[in-house]
Protein backbone atom coordinates (compact mmCIF):
# COMPACT_ATOMS: atom_id res chain seq x y z
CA UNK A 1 0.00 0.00 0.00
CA UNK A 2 1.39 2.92 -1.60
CA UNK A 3 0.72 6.23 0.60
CA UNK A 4 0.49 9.74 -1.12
CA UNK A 5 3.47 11.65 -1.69
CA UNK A 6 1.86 14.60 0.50
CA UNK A 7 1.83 11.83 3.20
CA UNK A 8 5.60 11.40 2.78
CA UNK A 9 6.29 15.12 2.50
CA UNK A 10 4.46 15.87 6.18
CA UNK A 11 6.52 13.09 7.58
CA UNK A 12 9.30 13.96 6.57
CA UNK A 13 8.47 17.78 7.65
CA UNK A 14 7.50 16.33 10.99
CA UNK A 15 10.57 14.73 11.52
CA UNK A 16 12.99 17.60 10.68
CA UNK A 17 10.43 20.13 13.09
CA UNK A 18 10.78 17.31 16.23
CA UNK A 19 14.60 16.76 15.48
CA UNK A 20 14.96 20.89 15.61
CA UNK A 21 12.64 21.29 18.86
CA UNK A 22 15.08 18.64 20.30
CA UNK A 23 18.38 20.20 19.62
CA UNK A 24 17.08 23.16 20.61
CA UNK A 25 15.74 22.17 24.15
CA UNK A 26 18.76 20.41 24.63
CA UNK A 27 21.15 23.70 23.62
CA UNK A 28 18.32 25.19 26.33
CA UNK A 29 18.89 22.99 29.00
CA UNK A 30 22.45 23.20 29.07
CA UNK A 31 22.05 26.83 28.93
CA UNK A 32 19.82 27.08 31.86
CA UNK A 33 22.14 24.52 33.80
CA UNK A 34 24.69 26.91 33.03
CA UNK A 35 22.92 29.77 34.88
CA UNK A 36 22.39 27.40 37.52
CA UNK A 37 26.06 27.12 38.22
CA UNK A 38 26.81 30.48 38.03
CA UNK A 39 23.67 31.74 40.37
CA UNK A 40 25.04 28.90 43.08
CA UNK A 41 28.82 30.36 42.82
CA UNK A 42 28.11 34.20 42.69
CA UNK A 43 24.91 33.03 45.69
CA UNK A 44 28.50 31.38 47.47
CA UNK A 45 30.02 34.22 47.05
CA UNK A 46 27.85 36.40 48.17
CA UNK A 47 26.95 34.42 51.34
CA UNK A 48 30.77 34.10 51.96
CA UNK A 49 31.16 38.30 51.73
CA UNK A 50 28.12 38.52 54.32
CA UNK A 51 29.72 36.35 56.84
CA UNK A 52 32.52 37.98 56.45
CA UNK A 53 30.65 41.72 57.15
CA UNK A 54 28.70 40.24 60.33
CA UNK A 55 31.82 38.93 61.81
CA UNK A 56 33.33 42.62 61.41
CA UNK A 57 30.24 44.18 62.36
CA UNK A 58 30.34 42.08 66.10
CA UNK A 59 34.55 43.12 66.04
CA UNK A 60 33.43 46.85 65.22
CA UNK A 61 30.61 46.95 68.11
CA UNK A 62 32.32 45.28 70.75
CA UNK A 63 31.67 46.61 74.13
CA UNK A 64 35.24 46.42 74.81
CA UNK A 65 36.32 48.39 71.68
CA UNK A 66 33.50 50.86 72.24
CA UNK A 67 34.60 51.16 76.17
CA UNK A 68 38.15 51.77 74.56
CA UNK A 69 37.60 54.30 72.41
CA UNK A 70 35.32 56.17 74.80
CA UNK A 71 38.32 56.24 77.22
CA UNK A 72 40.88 57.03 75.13
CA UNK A 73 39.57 59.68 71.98
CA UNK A 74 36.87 60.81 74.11
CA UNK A 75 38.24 61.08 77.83
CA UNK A 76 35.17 59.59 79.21
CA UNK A 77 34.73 57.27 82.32
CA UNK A 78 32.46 55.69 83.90
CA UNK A 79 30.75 58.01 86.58
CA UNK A 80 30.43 57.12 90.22
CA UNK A 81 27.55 55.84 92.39
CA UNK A 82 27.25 59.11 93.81
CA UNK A 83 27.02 60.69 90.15
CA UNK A 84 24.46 58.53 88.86
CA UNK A 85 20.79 59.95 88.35
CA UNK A 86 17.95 57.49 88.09
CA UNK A 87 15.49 58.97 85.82
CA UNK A 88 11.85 57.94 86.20
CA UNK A 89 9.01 58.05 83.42
């Protein structure tokens, strides 16, 4: 049984369109995995840097630093019992 050469031509057209939509979704796949790995290293990255900026933000707010400073650049002490004010609201 002999089918019609339109037959042959859609087939043929079918085959090329599904062999096309597959290159192409594998070309977007590996694109898209691509991004993946990137996203994951710069996400790294960026998780690294903010560990990094908590750890100086605890060194930079240290009571001990602060108390430091205070002493030294700004002369200040802490004031006596006798000097202390309670305030009430």
């Amino acid at each position: 049984m002999k089918l019609s050469p339109w037959v042959d031509i859609m087939m043929c057209a079918a085959l090329i369109v599904s062999a096309m939509a597959v290159s192409w979704s594998v070309h977007e796949s590996r694109r898209l995995t691509n991004d993946v790995q990137r996203l994951q290293a710069e996400h790294n990255r960026l998780h690294t840097e903010w560990s990094q900026l908590l750890l100086e933000h605890s060194t930079w707010g240290a009571y001990a630093r602060v108390e430091s400073l205070a002493r030294s650049r700004l002369s200040m002490a802490l004031p006596e019992s006798g000097q202390q004010v309670m305030v009430r609201p």
